[in-house]
Protein backbone atom coordinates (compact mmCIF):
# COMPACT_ATOMS: atom_id res chain seq x y z
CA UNK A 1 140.05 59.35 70.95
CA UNK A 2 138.48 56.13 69.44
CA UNK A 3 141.07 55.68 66.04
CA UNK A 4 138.48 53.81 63.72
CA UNK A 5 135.44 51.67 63.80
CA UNK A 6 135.45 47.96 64.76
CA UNK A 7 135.38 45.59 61.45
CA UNK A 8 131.98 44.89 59.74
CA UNK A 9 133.64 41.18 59.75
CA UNK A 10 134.63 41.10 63.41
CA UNK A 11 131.77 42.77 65.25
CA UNK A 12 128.21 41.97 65.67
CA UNK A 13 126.85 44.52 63.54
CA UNK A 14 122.59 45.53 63.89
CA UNK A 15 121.10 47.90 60.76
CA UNK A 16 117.57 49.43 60.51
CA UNK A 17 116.62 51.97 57.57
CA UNK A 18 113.77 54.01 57.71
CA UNK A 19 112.61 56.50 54.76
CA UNK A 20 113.76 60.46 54.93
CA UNK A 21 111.45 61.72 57.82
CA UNK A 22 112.17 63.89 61.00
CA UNK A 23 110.14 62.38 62.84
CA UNK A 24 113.16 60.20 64.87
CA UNK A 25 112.46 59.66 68.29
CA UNK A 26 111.09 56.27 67.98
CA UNK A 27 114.65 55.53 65.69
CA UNK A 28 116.94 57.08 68.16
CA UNK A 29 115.57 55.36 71.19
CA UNK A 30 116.55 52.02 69.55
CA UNK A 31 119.77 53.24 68.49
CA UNK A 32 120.30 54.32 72.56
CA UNK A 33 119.31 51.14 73.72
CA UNK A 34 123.08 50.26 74.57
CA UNK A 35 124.45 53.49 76.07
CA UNK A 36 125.00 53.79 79.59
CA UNK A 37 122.15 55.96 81.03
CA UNK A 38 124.24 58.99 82.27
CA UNK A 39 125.32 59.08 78.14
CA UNK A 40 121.90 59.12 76.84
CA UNK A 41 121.11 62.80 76.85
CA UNK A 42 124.36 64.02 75.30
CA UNK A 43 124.42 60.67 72.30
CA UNK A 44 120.78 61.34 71.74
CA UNK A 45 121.55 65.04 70.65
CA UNK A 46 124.40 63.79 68.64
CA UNK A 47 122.70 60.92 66.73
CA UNK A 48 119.77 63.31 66.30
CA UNK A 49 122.17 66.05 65.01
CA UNK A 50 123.63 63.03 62.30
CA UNK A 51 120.17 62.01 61.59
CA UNK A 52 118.44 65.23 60.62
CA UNK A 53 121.66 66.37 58.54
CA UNK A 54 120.82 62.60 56.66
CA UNK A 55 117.32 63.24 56.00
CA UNK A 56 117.64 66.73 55.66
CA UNK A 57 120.52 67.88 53.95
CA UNK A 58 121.13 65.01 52.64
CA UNK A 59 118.53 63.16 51.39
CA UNK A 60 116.65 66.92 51.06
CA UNK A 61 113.49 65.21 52.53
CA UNK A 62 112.57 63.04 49.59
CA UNK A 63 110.52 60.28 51.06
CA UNK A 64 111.16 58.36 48.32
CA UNK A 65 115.25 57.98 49.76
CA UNK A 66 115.94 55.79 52.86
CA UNK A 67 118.73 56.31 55.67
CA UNK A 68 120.23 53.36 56.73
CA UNK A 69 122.13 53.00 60.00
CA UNK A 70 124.39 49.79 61.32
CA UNK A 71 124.81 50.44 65.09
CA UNK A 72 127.43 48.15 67.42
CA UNK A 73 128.59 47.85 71.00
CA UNK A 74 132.53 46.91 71.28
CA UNK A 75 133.67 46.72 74.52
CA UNK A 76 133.41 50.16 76.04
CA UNK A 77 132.68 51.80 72.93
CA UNK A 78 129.48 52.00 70.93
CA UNK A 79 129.32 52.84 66.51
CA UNK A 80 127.05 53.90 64.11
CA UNK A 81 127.32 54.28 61.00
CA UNK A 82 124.60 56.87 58.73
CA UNK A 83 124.14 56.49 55.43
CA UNK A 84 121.64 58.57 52.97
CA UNK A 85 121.28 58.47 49.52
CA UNK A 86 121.68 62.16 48.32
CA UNK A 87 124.65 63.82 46.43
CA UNK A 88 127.10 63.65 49.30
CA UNK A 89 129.09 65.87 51.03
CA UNK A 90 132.38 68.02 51.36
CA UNK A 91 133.23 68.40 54.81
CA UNK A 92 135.11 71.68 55.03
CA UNK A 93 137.08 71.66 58.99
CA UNK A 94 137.58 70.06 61.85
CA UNK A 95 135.09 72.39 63.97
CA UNK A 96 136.77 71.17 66.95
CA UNK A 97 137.40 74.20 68.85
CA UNK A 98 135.37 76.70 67.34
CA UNK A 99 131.97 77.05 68.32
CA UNK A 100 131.21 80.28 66.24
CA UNK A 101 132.44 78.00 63.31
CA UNK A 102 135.67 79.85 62.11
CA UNK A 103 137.43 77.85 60.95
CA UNK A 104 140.76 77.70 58.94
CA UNK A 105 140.32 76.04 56.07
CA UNK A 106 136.94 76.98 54.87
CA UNK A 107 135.79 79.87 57.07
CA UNK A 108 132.13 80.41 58.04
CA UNK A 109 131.62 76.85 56.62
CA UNK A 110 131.47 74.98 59.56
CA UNK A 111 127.67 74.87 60.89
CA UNK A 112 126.49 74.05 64.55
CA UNK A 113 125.49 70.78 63.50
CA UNK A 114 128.71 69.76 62.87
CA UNK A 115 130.23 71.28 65.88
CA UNK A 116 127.84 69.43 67.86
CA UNK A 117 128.78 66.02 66.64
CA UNK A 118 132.87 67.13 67.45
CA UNK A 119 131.55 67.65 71.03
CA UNK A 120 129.28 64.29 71.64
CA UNK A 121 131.21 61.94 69.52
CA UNK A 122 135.28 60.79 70.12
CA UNK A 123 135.03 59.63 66.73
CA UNK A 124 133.47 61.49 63.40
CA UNK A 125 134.68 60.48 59.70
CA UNK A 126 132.90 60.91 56.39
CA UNK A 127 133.03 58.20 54.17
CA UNK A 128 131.69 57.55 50.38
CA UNK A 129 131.69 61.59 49.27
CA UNK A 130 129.96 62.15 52.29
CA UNK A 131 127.17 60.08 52.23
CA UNK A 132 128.60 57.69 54.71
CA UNK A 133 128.99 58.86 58.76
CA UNK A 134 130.91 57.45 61.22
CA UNK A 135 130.55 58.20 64.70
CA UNK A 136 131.90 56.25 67.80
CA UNK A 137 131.57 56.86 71.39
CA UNK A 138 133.47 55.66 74.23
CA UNK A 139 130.79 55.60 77.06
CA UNK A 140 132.25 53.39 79.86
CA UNK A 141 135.23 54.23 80.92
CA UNK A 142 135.51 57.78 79.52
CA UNK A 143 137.89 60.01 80.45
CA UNK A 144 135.52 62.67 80.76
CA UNK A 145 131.69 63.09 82.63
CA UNK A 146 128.69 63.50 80.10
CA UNK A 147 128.02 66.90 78.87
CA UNK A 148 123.79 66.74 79.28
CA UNK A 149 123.25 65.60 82.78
């Protein structure tokens, strides 16, 4: 598992923002641009998964909001970082292992969106009441083969 982001100071970060729309292919084929082609498939779902929720959920739509994202290769491992302007978010489990979304802490709470972005991503934290995303992705040397062929 990737432990935490590489530092805004130390890494060449790139950031786009584009207002609250679903309309994202165009957004996440520049965000794939650095992923390994056998990765594509399963980081597109992922990033689409984040970028929906953003727009979505949290932004509700509003065309008037923007979603920012800072994206960054390090080494083997690629970031992003989401960030919408709505009211943020309370993320209730882990949703690791449970696909029907049972989970502990809050149960029934945890949604297949969020489930989703446990399996494509090695690294998921909320930041800023939830209106901040963190995702990282080891996609060279992985210890694992992609899950979308």
């Amino acid at each position: 598992m990737i432990a935490t982001s590489p530092p805004v100071n130390q890494q060449k970060w790139d950031t786009l923002s584009f207002v609250s729309t679903l309309y994202l292919q165009p957004v996440i084929d520049l965000l794939l641009k650095n992923v390994p082609d056998p990765w594509k498939a399963e980081v597109r779902l992922g990033l689409q998964e984040a970028l929906v929720n953003a727009a979505k959920h949290g932004n509700q739509l509003d065309r008037s909001k923007f979603i920012s994202v800072k994206y960054s290769v390090s080494g083997s491992s690629s970031w992003w970082v989401i960030t919408d302007q709505g009211n943020g978010f309370t993320h209730p489990c882990s949703c690791d292992d449970d696909l029907d979304g049972n989970c502990t802490s809050h149960p029934g709470e945890c949604g297949r969106g969020l489930y989703i972005l446990y399996q494509v991503f090695d690294h998921v934290a909320w930041c800023d009441g939830g209106r901040e995303l963190h995702l990282g992705k080891a996609v060279r040397q992985s210890r694992r083969l992609p899950l979308i062929r």
